[in-house]
Protein backbone atom coordinates (compact mmCIF):
# COMPACT_ATOMS: atom_id res chain seq x y z
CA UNK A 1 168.17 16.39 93.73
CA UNK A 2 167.66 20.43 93.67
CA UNK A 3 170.91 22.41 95.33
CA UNK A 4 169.31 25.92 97.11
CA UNK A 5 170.87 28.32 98.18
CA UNK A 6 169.23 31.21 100.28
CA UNK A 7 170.31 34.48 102.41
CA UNK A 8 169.18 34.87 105.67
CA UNK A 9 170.06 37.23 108.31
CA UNK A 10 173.16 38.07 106.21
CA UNK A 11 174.51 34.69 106.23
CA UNK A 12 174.68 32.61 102.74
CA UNK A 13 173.52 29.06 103.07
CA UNK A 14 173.72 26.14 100.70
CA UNK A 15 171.49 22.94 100.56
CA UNK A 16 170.54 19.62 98.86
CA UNK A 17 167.62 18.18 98.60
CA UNK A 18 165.62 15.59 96.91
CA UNK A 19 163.12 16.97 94.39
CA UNK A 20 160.39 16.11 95.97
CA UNK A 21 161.41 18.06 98.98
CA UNK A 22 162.56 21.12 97.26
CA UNK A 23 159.42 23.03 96.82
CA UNK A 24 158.61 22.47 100.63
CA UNK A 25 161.60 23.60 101.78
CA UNK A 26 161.92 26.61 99.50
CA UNK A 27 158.51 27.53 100.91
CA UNK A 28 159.62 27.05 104.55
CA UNK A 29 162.71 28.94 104.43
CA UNK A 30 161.02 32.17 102.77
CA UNK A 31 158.94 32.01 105.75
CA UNK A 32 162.02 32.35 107.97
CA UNK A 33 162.24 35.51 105.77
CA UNK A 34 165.22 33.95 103.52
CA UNK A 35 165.90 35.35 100.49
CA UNK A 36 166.20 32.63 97.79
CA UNK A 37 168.88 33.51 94.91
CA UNK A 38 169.69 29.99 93.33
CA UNK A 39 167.50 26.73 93.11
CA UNK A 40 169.39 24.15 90.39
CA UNK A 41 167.93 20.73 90.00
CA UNK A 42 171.06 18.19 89.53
């Protein structure tokens, strides 16, 4: 499991997901324009 979290439109969010997801979903939420600032694989 990865925990990301990401700014976007001045809002902090926080995620889990499984590994296999993460890159994916790091990928798609830059594309919304969100800033990542932590990824941490647990």
């Amino acid at each position: 499991m990865v925990i990301i979290e990401w700014l976007l439109n001045g809002k902090r969010s926080r995620e889990v997901v499984s590994l296999r997801q993460a890159k994916h979903r790091r990928l798609q939420l830059e594309a919304f324009g969100a800033v990542i600032y932590w990824s941490e694989r647990i």
